[in-house]
Protein backbone atom coordinates (compact mmCIF):
# COMPACT_ATOMS: atom_id res chain seq x y z
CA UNK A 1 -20.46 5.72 6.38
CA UNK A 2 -22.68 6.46 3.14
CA UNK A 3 -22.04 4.09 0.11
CA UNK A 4 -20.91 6.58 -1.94
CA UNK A 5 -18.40 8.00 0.04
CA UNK A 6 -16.88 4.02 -0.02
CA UNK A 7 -17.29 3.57 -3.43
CA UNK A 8 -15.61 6.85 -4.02
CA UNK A 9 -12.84 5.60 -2.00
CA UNK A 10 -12.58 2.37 -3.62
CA UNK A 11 -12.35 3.78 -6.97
CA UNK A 12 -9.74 6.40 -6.49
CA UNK A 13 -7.60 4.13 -4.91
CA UNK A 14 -8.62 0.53 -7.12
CA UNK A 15 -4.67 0.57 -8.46
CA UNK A 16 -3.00 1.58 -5.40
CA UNK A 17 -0.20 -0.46 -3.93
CA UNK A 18 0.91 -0.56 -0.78
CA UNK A 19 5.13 -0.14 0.25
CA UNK A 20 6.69 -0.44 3.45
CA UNK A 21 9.40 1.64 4.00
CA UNK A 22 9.88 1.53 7.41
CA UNK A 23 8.58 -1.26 9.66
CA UNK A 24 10.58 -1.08 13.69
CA UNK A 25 7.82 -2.10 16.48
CA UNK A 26 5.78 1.10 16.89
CA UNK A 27 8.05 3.06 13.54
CA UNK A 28 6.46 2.15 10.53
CA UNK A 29 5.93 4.27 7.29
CA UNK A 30 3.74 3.18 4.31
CA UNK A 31 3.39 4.48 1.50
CA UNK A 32 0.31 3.95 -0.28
CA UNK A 33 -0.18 4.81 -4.22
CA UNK A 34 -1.12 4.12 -7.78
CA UNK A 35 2.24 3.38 -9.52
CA UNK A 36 3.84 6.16 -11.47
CA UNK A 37 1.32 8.78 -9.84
CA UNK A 38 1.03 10.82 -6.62
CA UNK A 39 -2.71 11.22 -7.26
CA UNK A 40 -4.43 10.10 -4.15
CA UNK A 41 -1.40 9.00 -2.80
CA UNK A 42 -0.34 9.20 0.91
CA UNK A 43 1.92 8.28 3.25
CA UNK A 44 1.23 6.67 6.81
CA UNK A 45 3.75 7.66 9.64
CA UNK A 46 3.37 5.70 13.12
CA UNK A 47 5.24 6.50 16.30
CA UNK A 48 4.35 5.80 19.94
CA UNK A 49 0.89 6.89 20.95
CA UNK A 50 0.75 8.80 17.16
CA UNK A 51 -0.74 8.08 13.24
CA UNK A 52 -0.15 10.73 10.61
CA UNK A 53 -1.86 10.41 7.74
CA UNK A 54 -0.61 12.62 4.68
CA UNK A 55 -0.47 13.23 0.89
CA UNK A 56 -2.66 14.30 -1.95
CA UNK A 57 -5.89 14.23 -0.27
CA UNK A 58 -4.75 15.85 3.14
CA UNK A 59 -2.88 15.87 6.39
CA UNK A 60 -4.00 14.57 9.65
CA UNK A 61 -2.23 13.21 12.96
CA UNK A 62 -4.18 11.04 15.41
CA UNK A 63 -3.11 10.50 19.00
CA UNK A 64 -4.34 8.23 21.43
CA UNK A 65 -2.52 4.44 22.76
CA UNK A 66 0.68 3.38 22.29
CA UNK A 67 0.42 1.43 18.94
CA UNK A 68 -2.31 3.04 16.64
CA UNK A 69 -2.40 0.43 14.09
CA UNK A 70 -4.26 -1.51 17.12
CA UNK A 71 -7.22 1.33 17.40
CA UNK A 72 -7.62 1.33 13.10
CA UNK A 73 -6.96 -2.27 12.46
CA UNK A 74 -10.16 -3.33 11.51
CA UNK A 75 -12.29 -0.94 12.48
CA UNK A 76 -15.27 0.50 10.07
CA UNK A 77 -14.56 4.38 9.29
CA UNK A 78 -15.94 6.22 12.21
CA UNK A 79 -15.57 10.08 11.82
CA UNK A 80 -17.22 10.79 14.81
CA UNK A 81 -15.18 9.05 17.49
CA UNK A 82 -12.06 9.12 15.26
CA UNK A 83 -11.70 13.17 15.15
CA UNK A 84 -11.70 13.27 18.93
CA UNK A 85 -8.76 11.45 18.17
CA UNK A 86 -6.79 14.37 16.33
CA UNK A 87 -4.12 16.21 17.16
CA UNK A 88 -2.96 19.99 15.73
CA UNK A 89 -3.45 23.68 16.53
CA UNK A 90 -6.69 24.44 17.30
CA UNK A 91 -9.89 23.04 17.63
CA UNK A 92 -8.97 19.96 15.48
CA UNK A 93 -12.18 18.83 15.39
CA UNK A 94 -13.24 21.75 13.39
CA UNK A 95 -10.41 21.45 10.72
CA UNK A 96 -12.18 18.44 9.12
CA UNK A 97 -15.79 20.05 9.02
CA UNK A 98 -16.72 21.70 5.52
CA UNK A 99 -19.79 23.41 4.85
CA UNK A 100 -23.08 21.88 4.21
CA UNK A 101 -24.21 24.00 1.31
CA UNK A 102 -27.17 22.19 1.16
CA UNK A 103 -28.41 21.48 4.37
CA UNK A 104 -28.59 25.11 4.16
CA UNK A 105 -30.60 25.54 0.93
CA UNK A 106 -32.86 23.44 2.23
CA UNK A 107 -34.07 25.25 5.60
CA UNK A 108 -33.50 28.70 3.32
CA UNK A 109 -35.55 27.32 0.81
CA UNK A 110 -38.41 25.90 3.50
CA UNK A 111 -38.90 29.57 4.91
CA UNK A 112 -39.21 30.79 1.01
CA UNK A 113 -35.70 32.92 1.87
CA UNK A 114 -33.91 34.26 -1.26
CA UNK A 115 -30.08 34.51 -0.74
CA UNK A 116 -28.44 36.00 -3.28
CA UNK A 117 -25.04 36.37 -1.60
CA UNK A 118 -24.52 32.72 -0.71
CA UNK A 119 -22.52 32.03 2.22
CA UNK A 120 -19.11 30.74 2.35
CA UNK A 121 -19.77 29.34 6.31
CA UNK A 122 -21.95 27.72 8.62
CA UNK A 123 -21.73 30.77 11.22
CA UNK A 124 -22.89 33.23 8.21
CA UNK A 125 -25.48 30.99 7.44
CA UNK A 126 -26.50 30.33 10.51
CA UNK A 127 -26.68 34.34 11.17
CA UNK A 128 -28.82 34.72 8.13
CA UNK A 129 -31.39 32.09 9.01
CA UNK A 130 -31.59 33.91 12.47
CA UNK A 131 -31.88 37.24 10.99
CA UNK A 132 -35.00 35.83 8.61
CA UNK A 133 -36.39 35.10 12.15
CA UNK A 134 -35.47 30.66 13.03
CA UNK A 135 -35.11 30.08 16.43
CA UNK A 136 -31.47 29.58 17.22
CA UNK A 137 -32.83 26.37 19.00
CA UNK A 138 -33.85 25.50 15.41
CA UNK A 139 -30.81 25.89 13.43
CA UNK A 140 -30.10 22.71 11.30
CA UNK A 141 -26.95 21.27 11.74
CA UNK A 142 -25.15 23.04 8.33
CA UNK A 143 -21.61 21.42 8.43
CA UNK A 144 -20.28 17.82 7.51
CA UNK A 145 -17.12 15.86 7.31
CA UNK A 146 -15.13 16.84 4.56
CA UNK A 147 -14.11 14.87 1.83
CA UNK A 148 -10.17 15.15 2.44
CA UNK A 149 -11.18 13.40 6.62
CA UNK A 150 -13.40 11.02 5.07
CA UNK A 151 -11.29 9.36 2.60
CA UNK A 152 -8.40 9.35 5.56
CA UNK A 153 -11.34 7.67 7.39
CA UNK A 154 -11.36 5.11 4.94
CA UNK A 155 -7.74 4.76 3.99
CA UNK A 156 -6.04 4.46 7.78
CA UNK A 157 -7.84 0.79 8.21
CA UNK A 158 -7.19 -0.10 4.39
CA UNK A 159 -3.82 0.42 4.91
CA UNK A 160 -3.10 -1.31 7.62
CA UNK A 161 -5.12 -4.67 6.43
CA UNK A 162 -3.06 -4.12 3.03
CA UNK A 163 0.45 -4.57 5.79
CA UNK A 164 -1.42 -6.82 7.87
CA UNK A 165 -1.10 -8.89 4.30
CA UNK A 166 2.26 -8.31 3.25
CA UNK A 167 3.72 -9.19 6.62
CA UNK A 168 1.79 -12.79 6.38
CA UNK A 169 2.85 -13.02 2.97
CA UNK A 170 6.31 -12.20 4.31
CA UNK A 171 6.39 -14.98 6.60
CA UNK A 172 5.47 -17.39 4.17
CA UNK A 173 7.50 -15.85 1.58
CA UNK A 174 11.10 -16.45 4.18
CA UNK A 175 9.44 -20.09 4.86
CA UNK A 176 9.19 -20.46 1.44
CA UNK A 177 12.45 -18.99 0.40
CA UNK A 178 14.22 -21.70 2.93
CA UNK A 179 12.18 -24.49 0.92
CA UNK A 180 13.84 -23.26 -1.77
CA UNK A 181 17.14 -23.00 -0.82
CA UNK A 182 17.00 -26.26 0.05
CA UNK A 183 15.71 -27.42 -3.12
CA UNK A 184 18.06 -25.64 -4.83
CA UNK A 185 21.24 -26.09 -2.59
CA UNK A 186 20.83 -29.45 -0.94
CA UNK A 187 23.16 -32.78 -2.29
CA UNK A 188 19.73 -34.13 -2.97
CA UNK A 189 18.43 -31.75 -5.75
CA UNK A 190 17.35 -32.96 -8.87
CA UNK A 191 18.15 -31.83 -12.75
CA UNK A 192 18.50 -27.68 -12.23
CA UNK A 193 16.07 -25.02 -11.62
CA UNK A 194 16.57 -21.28 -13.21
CA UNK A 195 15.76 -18.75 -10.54
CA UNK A 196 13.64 -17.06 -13.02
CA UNK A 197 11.28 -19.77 -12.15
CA UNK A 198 11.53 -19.57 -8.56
CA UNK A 199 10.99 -15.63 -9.24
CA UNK A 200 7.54 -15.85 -11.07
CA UNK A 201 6.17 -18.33 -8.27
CA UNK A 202 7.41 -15.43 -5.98
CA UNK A 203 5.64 -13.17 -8.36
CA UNK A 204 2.22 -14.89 -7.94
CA UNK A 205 2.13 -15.55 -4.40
CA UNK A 206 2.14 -11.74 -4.50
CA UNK A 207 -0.39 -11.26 -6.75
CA UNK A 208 2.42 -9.02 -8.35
CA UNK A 209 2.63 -8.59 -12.13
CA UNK A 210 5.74 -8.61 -13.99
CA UNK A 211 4.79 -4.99 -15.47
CA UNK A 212 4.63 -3.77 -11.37
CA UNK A 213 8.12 -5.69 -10.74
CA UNK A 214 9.96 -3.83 -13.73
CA UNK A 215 8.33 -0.18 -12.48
CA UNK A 216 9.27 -0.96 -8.96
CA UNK A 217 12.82 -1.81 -9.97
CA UNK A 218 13.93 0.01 -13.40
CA UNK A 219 14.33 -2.85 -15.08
CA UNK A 220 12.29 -3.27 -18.86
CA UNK A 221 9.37 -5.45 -18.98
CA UNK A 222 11.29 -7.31 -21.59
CA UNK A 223 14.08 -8.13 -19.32
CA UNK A 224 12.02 -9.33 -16.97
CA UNK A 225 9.69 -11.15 -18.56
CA UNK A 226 12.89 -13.21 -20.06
CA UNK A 227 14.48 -13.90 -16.38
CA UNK A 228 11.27 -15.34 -15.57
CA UNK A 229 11.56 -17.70 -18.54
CA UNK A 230 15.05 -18.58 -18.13
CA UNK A 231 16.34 -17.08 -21.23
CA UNK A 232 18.15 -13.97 -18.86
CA UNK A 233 20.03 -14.49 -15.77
CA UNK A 234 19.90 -12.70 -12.91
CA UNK A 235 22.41 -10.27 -12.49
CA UNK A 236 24.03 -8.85 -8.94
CA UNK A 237 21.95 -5.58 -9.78
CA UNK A 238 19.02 -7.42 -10.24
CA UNK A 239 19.29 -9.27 -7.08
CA UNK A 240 19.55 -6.50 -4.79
CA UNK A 241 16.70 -4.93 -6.76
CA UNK A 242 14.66 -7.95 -5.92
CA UNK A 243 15.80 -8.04 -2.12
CA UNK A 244 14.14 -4.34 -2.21
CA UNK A 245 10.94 -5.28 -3.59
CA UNK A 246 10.21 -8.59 -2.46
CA UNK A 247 12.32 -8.82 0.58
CA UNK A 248 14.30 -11.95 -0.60
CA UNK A 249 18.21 -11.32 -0.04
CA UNK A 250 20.22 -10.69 -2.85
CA UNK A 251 22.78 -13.53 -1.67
CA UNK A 252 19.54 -16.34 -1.85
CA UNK A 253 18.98 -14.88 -5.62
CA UNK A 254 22.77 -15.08 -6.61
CA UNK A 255 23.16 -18.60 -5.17
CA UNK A 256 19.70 -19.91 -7.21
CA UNK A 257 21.47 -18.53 -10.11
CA UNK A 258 25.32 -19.80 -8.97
CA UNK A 259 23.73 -23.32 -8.94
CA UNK A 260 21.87 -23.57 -12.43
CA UNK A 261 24.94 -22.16 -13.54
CA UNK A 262 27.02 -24.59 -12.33
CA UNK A 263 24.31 -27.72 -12.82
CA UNK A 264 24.46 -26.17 -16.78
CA UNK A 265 27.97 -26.54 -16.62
CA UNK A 266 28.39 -29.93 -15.05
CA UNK A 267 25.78 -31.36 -17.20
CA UNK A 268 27.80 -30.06 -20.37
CA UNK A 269 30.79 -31.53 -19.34
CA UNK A 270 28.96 -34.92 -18.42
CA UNK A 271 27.26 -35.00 -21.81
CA UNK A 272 30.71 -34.68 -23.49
CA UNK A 273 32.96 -36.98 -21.39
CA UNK A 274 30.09 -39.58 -22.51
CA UNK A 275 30.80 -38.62 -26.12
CA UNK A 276 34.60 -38.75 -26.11
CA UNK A 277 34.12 -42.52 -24.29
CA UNK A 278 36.30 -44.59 -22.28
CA UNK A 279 40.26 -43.34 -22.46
CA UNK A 280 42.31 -45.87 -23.56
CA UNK A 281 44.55 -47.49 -21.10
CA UNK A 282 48.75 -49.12 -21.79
């Protein structure tokens, strides 16, 4: 693939984030995107033996074994091999050629041809080369990939390395949550820990901001930035919102918060049986 057509790629998609909506053996569905836009978005569909890729920048289906995330996942973009691979009406090969205008120009331009109607086609400019006399042997080849196919090209094995990533950071994310628990729910725990706190490590093991958590959940910046302080608590609605997102349950946020709650409330009470002293006794 040609630099530019990475680097285009790259940049157009350099805040996209990647969501899992559906992930069932061979059913997945992501849903790639730059928050709060559906420019250059698109959505990836698997099902046995099928890929479609679709959004903003086109619509292709791939077919060819059982789990296509195996025949992207880590492969370079290959356009060639990879639109044998499509599936539609018609030659689908064909669907993701455009016309080289100027691969064209050029082989007008070396047999000093003026065209004044351009053409819109390879087959018309093929014709008129032929008509000015070229060998049909000699034709250049006047059609490339078009833009729409090459960015899928690029996008399919993004994608899946980008889920490839979540679902490690999954894993770690459940091991991690069960450290926590225990931390925060075993007889041994020390002092008391706000689940705001717990939330922001969450936060960074994601490399997710605070800004991305409050569009991704409704919630104000504000009011998240202060759970992850400890000056707000969080709510039932926040902790379903949060099982959504970062795939935490809701019950492991309400029991974080249950238990500073509680080790708030014991502590209180502690601090003022030790002012009130000893009761007298007789």
């Amino acid at each position: 693939m040609k630099i530019e057509e990475r680097e285009h790629f790259e940049s157009v998609t350099a805040e996209h984030t990647v969501t899992v909506l559906r992930d069932d053996d061979l059913y997945r569905h992501l849903r790639c995107q730059k928050p709060g836009t559906w420019i250059y978005g698109f959505d990836i569909v698997t099902w046995p033996g099928h890929l479609a890729f679709t959004g903003d920048v086109g619509d292709f289906v791939f077919s060819g074994i059982n789990d296509m995330f195996e025949f992207f996942r880590g492969q370079s973009p290959n356009p060639d091999y990879w639109s044998e691979k499509l599936r539609g009406p018609g030659p689908a090969h064909q669907a993701v050629m455009d016309f080289d205008h100027d691969a064209f120009a050029l082989a007008a331009g070396v047999r000093g041809l003026a065209v004044w109607d351009t053409p819109f086609n390879a087959q018309d400019a093929a014709r008129l080369l032929v008509e000015d006399g070229l060998d049909p042997y000699d034709l250049p080849k006047m059609e490339r990939y078009s833009t729409q196919f090459l960015l899928a090209c690029h996008a399919i094995p993004w994608a899946i390395a980008r889920y490839d990533e979540a679902k490690s950071r999954r894993v770690l994310c459940n091991e991690r949550a069960h450290r926590d628990r225990a931390r925060l729910d075993g007889p041994s725990r020390r002092g008391s820990v706000h689940p705001g706190e717990v939330l922001q490590e969450a936060l960074d093991e994601r490399g997710m901001s605070q800004s991305y958590l409050a569009w991704a959940t409704g919630f104000t910046q504000k009011h998240i930035n202060f759970v992850c302080k400890g000056r707000s608590s969080i709510t039932a609605q926040l902790a379903l919102a949060l099982e959504d997102e970062l795939e935490v349950s809701a019950e492991f946020w309400m029991a974080a918060q249950t238990n500073y709650d509680l080790d708030l409330e014991r502590a209180a009470r502690a601090a003022q049986a030790r002012r009130k002293g000893p009761s007298d006794v007789g």
